[in-house]
N, C-alpha and C. Protein backbone atom coordinates (compact mmCIF):
# COMPACT_ATOMS: atom_id res chain seq x y z
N UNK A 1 0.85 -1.20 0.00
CA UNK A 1 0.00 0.00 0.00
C UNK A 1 0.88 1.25 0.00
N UNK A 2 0.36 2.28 -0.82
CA UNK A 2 1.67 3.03 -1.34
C UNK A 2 1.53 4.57 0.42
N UNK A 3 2.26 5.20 0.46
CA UNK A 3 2.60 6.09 1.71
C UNK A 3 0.99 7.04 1.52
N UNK A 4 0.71 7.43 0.11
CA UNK A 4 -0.41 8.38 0.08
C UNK A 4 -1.33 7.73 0.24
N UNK A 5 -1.70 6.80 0.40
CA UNK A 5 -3.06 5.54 0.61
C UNK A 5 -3.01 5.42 1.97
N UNK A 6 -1.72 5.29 2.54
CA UNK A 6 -2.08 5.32 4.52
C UNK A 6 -1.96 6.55 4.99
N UNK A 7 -1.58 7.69 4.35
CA UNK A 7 -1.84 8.86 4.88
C UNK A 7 -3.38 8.89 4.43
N UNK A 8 -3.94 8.53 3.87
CA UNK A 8 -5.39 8.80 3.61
C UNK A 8 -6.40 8.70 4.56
N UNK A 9 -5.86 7.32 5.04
CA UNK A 9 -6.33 6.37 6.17
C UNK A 9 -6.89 7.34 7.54
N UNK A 10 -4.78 8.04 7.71
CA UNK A 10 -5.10 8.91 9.15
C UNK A 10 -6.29 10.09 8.83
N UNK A 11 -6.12 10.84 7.44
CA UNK A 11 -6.82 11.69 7.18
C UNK A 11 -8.39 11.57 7.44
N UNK A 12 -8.58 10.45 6.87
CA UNK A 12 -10.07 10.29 7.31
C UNK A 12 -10.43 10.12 9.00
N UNK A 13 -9.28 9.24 9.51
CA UNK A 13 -9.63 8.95 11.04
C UNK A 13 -10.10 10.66 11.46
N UNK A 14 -9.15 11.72 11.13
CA UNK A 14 -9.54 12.89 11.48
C UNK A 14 -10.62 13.80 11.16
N UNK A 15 -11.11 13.44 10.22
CA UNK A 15 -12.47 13.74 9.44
C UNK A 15 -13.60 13.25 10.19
N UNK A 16 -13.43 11.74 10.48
CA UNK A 16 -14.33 11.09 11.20
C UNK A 16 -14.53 11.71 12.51
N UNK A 17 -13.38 12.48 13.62
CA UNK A 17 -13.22 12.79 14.38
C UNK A 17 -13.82 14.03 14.75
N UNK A 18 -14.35 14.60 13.79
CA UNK A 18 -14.27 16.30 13.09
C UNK A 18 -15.90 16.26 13.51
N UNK A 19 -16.68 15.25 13.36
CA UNK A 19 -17.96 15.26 13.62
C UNK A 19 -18.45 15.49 15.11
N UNK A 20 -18.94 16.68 15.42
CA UNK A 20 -18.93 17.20 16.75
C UNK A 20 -20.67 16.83 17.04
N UNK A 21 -20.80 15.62 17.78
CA UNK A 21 -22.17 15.19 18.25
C UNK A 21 -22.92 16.08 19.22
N UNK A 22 -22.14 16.58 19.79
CA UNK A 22 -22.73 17.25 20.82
C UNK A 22 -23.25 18.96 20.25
N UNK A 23 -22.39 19.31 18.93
CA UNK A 23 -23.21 20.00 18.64
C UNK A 23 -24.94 19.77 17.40
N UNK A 24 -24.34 18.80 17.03
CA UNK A 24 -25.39 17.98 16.04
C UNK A 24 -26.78 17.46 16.45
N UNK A 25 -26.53 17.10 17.44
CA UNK A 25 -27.65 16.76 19.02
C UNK A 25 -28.24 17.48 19.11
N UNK A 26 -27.12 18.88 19.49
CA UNK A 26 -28.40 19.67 19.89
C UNK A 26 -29.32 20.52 18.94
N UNK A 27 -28.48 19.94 17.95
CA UNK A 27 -29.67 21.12 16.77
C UNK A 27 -30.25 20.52 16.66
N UNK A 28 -30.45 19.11 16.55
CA UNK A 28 -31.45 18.25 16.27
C UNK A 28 -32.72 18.30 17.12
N UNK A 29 -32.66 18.11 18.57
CA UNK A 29 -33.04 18.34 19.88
C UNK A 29 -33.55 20.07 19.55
N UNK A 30 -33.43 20.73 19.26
CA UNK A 30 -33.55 22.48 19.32
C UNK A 30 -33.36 22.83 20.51
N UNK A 31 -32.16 22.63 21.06
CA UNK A 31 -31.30 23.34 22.21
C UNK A 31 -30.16 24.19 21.65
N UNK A 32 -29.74 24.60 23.14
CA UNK A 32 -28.67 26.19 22.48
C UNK A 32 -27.76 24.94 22.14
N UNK A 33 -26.95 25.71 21.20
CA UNK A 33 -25.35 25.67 21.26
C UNK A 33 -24.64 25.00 22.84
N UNK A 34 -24.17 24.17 22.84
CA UNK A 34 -23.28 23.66 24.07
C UNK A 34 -21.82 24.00 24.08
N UNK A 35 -21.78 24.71 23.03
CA UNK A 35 -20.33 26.32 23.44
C UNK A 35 -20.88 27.47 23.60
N UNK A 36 -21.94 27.44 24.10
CA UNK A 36 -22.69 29.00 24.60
C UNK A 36 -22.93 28.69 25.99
N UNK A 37 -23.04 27.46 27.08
CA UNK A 37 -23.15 27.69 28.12
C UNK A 37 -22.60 26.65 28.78
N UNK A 38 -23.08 26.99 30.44
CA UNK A 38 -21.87 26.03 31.34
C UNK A 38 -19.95 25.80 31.26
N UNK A 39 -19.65 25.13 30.61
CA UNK A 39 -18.63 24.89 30.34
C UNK A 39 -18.16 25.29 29.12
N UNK A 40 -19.03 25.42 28.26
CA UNK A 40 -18.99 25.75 26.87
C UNK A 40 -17.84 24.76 26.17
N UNK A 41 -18.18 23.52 26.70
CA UNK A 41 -17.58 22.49 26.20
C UNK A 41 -18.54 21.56 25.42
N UNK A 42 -17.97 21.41 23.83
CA UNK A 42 -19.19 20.55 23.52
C UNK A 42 -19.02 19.47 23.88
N UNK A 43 -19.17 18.56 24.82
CA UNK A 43 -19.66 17.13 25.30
C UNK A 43 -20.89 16.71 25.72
N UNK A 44 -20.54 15.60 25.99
CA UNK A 44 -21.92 14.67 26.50
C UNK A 44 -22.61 15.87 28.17
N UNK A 45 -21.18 15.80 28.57
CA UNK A 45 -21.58 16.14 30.37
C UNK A 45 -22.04 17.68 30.03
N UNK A 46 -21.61 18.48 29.22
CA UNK A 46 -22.46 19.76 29.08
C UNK A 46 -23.59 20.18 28.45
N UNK A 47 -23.47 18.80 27.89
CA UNK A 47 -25.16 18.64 27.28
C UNK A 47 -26.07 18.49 28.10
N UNK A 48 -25.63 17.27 29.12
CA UNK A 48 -26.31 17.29 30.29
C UNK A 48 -27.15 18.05 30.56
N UNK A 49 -25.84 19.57 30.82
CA UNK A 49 -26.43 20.52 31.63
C UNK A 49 -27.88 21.05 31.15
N UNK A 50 -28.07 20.79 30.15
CA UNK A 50 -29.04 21.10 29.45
C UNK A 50 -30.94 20.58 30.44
N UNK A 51 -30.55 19.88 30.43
CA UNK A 51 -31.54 18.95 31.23
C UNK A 51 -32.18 17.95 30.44
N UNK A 52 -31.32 17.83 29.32
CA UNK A 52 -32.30 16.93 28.14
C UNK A 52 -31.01 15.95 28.25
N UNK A 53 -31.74 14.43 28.82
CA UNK A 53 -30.84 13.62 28.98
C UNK A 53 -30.33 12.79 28.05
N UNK A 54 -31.88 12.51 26.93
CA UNK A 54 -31.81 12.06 25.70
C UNK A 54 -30.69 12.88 25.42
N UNK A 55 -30.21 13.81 24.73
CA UNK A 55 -29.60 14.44 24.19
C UNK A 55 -27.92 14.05 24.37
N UNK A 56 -27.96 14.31 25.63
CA UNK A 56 -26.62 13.69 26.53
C UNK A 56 -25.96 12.23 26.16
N UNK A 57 -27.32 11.42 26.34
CA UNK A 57 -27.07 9.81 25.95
C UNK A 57 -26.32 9.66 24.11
N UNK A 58 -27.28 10.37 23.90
CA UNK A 58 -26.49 10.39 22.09
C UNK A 58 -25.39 10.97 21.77
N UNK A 59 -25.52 12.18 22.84
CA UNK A 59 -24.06 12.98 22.35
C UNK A 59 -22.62 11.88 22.82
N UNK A 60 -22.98 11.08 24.17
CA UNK A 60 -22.00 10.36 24.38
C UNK A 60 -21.71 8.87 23.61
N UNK A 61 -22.83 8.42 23.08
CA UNK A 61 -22.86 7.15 22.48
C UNK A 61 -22.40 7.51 21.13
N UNK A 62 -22.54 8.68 20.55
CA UNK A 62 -21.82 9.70 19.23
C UNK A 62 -20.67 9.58 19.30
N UNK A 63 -20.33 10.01 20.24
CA UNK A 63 -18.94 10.73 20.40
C UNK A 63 -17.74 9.88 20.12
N UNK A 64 -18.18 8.53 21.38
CA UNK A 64 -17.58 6.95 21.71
C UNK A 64 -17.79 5.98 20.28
N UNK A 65 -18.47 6.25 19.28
CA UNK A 65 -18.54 5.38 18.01
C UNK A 65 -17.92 5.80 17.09
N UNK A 66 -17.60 7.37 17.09
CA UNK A 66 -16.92 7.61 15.96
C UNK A 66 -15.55 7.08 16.29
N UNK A 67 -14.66 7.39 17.93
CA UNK A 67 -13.67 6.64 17.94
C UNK A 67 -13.41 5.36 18.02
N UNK A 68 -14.61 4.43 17.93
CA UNK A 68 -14.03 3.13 17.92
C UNK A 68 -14.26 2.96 16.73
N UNK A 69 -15.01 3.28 15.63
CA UNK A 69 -15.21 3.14 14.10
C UNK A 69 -13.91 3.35 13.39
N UNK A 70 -13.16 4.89 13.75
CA UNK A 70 -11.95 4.68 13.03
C UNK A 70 -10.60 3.76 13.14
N UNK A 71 -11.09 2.79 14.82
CA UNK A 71 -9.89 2.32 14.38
C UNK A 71 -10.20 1.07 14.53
N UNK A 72 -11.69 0.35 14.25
CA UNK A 72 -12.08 -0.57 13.87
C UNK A 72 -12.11 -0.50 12.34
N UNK A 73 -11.76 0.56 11.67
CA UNK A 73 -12.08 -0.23 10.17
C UNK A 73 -10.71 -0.25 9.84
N UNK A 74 -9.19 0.83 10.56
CA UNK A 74 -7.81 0.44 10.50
C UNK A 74 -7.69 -0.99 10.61
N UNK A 75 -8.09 -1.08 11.56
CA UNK A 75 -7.98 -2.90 11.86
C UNK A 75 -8.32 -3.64 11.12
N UNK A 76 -9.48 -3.32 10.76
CA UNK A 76 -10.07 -4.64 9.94
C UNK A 76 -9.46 -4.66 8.50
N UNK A 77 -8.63 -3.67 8.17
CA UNK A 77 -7.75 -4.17 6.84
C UNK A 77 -6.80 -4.88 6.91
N UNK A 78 -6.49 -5.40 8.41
CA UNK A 78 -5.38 -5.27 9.07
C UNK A 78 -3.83 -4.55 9.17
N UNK A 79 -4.23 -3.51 8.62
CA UNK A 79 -2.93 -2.51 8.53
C UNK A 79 -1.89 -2.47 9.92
N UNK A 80 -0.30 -2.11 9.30
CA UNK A 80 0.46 -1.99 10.50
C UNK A 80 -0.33 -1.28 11.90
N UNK A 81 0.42 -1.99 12.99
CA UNK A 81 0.17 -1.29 14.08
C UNK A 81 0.49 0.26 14.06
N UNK A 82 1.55 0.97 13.43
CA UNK A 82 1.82 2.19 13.21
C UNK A 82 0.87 2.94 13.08
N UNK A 83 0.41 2.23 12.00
CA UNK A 83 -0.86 3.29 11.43
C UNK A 83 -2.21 2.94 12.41
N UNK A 84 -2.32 1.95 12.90
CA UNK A 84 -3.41 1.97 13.93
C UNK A 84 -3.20 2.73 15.19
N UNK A 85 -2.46 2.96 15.67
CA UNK A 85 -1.65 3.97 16.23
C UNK A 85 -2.05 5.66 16.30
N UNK A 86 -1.70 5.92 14.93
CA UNK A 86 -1.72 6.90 14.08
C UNK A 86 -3.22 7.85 13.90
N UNK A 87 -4.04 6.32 13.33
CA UNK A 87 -5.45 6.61 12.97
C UNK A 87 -6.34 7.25 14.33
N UNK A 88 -5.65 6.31 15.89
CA UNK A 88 -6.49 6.88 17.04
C UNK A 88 -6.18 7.94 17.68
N UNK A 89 -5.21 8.39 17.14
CA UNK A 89 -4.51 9.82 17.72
C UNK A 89 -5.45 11.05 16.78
N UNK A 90 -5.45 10.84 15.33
CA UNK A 90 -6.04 11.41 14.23
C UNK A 90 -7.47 11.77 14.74
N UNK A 91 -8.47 10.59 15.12
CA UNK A 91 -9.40 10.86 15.30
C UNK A 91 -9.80 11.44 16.76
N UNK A 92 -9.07 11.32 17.46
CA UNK A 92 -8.76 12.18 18.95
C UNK A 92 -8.32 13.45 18.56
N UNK A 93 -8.06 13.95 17.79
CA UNK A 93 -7.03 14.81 17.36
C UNK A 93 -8.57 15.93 16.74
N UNK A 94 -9.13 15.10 16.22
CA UNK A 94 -10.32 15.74 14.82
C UNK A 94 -11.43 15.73 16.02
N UNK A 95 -12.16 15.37 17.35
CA UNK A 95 -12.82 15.71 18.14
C UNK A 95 -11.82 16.77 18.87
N UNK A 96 -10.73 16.83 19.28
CA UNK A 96 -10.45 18.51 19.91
C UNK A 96 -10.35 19.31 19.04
N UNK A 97 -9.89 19.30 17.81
CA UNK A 97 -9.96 20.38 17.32
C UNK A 97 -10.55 19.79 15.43
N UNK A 98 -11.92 20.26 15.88
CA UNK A 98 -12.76 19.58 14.28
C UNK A 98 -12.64 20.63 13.33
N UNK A 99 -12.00 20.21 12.12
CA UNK A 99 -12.64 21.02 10.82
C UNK A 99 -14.05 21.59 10.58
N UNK A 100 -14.50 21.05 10.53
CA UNK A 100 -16.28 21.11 10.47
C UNK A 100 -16.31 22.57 11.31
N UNK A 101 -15.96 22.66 12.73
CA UNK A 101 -16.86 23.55 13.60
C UNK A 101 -15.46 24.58 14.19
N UNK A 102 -15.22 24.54 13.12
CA UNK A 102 -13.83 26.15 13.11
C UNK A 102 -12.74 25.56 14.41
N UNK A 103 -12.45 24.65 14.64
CA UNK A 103 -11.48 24.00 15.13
C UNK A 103 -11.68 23.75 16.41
N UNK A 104 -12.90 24.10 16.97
CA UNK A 104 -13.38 24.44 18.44
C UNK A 104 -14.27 22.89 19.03
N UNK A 105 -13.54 22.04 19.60
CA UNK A 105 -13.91 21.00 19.84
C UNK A 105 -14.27 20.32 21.70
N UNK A 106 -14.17 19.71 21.57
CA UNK A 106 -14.72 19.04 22.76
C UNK A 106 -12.98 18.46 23.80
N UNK A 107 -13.34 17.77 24.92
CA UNK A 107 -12.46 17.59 25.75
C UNK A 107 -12.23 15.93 25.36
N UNK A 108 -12.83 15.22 24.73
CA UNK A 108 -12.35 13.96 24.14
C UNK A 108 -12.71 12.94 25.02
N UNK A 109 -13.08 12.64 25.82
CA UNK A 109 -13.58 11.84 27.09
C UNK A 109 -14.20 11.16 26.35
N UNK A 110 -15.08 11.30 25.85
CA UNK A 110 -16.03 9.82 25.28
C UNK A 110 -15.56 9.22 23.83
N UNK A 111 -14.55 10.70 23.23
CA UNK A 111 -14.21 9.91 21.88
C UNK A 111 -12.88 8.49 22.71
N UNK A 112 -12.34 9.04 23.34
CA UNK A 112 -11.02 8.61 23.72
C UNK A 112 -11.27 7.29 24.40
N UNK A 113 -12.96 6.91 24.79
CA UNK A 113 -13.29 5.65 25.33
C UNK A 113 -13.56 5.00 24.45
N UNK A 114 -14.02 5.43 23.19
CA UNK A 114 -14.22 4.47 22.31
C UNK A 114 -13.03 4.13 21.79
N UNK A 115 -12.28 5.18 21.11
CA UNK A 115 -10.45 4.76 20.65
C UNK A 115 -10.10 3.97 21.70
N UNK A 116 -10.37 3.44 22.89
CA UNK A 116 -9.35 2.35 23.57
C UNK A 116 -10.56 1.11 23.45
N UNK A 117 -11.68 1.00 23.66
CA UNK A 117 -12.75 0.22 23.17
C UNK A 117 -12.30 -0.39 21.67
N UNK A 118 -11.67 -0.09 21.00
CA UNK A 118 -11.69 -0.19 19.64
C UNK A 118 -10.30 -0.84 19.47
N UNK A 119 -9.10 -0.59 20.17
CA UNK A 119 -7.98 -1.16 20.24
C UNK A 119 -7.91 -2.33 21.29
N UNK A 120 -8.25 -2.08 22.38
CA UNK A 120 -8.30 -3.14 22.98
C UNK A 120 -9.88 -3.50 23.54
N UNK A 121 -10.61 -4.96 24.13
CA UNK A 121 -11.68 -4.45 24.98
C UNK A 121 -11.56 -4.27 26.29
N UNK A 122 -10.55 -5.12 26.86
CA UNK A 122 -9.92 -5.09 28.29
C UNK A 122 -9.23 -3.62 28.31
N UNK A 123 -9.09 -3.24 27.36
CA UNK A 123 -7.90 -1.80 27.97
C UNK A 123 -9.02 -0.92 28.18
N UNK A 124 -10.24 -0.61 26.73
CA UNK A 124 -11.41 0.25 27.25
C UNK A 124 -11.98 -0.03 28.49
N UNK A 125 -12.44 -1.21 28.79
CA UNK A 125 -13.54 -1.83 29.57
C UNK A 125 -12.64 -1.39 31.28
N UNK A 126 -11.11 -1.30 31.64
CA UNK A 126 -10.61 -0.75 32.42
C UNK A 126 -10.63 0.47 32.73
N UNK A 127 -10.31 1.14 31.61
CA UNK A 127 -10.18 2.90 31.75
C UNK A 127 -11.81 3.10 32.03
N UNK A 128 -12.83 2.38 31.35
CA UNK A 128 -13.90 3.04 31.80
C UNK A 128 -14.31 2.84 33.11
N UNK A 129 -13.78 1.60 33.62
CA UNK A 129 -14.06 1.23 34.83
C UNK A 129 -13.30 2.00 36.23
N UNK A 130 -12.15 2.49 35.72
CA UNK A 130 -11.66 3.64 36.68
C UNK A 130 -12.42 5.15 36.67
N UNK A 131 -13.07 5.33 35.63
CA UNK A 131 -13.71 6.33 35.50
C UNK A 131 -15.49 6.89 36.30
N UNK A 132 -16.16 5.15 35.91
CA UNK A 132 -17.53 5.08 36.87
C UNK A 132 -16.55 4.76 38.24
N UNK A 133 -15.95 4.51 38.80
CA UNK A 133 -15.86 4.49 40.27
C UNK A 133 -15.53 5.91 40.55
N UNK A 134 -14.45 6.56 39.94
CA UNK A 134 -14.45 7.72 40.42
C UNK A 134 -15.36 8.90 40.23
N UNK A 135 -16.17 8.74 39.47
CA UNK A 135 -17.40 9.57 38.97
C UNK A 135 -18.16 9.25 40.03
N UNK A 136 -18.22 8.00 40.47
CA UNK A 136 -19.58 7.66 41.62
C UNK A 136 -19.44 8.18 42.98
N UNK A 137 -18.17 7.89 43.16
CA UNK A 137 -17.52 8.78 44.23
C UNK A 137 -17.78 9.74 44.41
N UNK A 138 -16.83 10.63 43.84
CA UNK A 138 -16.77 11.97 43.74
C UNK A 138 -17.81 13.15 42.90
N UNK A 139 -18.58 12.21 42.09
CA UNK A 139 -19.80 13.04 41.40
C UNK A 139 -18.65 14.65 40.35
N UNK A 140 -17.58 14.39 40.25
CA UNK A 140 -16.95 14.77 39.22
C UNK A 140 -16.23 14.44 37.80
N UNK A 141 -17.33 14.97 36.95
CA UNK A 141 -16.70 14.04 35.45
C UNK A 141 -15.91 14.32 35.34
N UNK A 142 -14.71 15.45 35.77
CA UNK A 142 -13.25 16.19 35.25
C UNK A 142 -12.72 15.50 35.67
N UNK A 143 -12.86 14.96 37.45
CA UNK A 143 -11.94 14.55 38.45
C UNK A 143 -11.44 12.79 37.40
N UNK A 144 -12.97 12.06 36.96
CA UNK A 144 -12.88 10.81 36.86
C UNK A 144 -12.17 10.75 35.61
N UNK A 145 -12.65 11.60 34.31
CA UNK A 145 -11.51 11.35 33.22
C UNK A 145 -10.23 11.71 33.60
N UNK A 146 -9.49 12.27 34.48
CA UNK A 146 -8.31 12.87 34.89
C UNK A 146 -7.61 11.44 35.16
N UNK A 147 -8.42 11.09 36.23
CA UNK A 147 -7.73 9.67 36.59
C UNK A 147 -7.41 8.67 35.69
N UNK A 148 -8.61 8.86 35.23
CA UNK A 148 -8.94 7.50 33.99
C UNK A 148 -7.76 7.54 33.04
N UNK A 149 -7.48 9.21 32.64
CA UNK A 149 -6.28 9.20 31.74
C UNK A 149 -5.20 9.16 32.12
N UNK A 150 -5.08 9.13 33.57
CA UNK A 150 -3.55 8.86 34.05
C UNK A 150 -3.24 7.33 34.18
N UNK A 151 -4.40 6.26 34.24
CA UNK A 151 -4.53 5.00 34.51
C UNK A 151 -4.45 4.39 33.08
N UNK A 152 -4.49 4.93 31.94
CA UNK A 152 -4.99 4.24 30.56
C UNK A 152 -3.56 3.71 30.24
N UNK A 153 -2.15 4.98 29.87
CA UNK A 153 -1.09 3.92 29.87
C UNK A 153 -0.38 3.21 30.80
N UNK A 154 -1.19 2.89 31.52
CA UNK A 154 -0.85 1.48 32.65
C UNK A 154 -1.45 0.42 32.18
N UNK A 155 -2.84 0.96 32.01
CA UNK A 155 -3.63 -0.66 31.49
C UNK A 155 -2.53 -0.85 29.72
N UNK A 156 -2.50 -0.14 29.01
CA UNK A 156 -2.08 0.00 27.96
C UNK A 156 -0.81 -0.33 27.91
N UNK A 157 0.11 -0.30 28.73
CA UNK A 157 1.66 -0.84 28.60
C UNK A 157 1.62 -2.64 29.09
N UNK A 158 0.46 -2.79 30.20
CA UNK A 158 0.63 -4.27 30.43
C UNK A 158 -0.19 -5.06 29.36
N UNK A 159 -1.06 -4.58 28.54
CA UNK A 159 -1.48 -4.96 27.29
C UNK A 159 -0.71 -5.24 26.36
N UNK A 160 -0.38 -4.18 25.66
CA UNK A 160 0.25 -4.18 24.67
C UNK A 160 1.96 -4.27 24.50
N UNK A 161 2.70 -3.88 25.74
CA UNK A 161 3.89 -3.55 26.18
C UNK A 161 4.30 -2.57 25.61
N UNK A 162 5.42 -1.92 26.37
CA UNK A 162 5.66 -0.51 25.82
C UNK A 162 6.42 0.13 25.07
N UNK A 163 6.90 -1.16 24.03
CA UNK A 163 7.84 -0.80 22.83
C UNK A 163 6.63 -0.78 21.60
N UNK A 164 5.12 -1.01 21.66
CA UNK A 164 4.28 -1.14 20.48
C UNK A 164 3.61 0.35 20.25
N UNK A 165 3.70 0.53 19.27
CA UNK A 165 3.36 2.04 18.49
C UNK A 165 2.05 2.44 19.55
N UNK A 166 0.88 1.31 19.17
CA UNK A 166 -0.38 1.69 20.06
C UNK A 166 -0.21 2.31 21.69
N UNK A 167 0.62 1.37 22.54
CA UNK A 167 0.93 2.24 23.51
C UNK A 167 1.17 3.58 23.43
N UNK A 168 2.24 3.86 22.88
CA UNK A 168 2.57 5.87 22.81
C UNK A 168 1.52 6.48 22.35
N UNK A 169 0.26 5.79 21.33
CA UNK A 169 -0.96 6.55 21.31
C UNK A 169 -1.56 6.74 22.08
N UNK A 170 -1.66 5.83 23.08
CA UNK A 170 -2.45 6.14 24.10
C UNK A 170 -2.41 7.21 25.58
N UNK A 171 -0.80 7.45 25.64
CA UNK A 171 -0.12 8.33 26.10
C UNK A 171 -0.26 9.29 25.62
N UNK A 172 -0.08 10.18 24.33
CA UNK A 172 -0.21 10.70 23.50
C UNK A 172 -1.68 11.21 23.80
N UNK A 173 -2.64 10.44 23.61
CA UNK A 173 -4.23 10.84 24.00
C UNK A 173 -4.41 11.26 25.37
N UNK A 174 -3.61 10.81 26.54
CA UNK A 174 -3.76 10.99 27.58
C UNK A 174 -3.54 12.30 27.94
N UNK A 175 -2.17 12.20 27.88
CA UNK A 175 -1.62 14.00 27.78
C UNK A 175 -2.52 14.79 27.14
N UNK A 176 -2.83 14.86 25.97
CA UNK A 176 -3.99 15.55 25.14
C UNK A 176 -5.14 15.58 26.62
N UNK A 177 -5.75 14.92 26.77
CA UNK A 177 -7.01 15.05 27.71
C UNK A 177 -6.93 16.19 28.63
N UNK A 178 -5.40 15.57 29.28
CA UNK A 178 -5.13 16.11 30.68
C UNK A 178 -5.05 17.59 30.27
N UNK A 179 -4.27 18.27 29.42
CA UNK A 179 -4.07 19.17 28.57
C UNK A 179 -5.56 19.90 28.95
N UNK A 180 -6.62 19.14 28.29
CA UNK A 180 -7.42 19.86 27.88
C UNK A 180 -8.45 20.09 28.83
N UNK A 181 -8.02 19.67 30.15
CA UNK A 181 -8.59 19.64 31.38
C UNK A 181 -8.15 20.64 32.45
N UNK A 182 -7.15 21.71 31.85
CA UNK A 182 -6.11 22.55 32.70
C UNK A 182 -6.92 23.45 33.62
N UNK A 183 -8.42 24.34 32.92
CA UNK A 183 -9.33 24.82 33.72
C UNK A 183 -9.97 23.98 34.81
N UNK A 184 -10.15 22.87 34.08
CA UNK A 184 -11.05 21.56 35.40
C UNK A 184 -9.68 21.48 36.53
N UNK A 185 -8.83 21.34 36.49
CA UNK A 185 -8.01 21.19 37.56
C UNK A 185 -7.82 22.32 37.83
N UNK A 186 -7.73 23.48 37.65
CA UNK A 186 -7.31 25.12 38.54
C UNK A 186 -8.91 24.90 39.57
N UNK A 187 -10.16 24.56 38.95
CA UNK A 187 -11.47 24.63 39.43
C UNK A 187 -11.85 23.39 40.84
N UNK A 188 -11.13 22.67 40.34
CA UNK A 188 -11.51 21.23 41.31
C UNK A 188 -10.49 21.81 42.42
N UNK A 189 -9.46 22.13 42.49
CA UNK A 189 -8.51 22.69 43.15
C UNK A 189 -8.89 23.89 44.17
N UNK A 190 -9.47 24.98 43.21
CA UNK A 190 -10.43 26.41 43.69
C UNK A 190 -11.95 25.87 44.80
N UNK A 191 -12.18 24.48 44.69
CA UNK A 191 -13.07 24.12 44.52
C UNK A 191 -14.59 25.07 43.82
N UNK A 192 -14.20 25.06 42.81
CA UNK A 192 -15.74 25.45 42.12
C UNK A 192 -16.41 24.30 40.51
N UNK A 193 -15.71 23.55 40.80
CA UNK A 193 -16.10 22.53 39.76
C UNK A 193 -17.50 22.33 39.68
N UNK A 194 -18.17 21.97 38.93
CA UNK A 194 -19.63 21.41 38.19
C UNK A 194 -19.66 20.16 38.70
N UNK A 195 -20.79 19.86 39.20
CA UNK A 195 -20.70 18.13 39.74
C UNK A 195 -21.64 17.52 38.65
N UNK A 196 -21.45 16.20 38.51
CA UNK A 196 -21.92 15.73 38.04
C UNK A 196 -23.60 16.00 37.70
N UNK A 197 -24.53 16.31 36.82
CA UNK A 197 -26.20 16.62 36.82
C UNK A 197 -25.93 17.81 37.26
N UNK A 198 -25.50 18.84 37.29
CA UNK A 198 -25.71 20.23 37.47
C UNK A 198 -25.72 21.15 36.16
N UNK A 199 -27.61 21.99 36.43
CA UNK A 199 -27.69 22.62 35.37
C UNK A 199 -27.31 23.36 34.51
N UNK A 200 -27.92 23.74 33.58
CA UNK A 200 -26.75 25.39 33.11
C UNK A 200 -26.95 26.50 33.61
N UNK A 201 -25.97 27.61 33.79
CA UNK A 201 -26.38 28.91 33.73
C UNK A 201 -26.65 29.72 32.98
């Protein structure tokens, strides 16, 4: 397969990525914009805020299919690990910052469960499982993806070990998260964080 045929590959993973559910939802739904309030993050949890739960459920079941789609169909050609690698970073990459919606994207939490859902099921089915305990706990979605992404290349290095391309993606995504969580941690810290089901303003 020639170099411009697997660059194609990542290209699309990012295209695929580019599709912002949470704003698509809500036009569908006829709610505001979910970069006009609360967090002005388009996700599932600021959809929430909305009070339309339907809305929430799709934006997150959206979000989580586009990343396991792109690197379930990498796979299924069975292309190098490189490029599977490659493709889940791409489409993590195209939910924070989407073409489609002027580059203004979401915090990646639900794409980034499906990209490990999609590479491994034990590696997703862990990270998500560090995530509902600490969500149940603490009734903070920032606090629980925080963790979740500090826990993913752990599950991910005893998986895969940590000389395989897929590992450093997943690191790679992690950092990205944490990154994109820099206000949620000054706030959880300040304590003024959003708890979990809290409306908009």
């Amino acid at each position: 397969m020639s170099n411009f045929a697997l660059a194609g590959f990542v290209i699309l993973s990012y295209l695929i990525g580019s599709v912002s559910f949470a704003v698509v939802v809500s036009k569908l739904f006829g709610l505001s914009d979910p970069r006009t309030y609360g967090s002005k993050n388009p996700g599932a949890t600021n959809v929430l805020r909305s009070g339309n739960k339907a809305a929430a459920v799709l934006t997150l079941l959206g979000d989580g299919f586009k990343g396991w789609l792109a690197v379930w169909y990498v796979q299924s050609l069975h292309l190098p690990q490189t490029l599977i690698a490659l493709a889940a970073i791409a489409v993590f990459l195209g939910h924070l910052w989407p073409v489609f919606f002027k580059f203004v994207g979401g915090k990646g939490v639900a794409t980034a469960a499906g990209v490990l859902l999609g590479l491994n099921l034990w590696l997703g089915l862990g990270t998500l499982a560090t995530w509902l305990v600490v969500a149940f706990c603490f009734r903070y979605s920032s606090l629980a993806a925080l963790l979740a992404a500090l826990f993913a290349p752990f599950y991910a290095g005893l998986i895969f070990g940590t000389a395989d391309p897929v590992f450093w993606s997943v690191c790679v995504m992690s950092a990205l998260l944490i990154y994109r969580h820099v206000q949620n941690i000054r706030n959880l810290i300040a304590g003024k964080e959003s708890r979990l089901g809290s409306k908009k303003s």
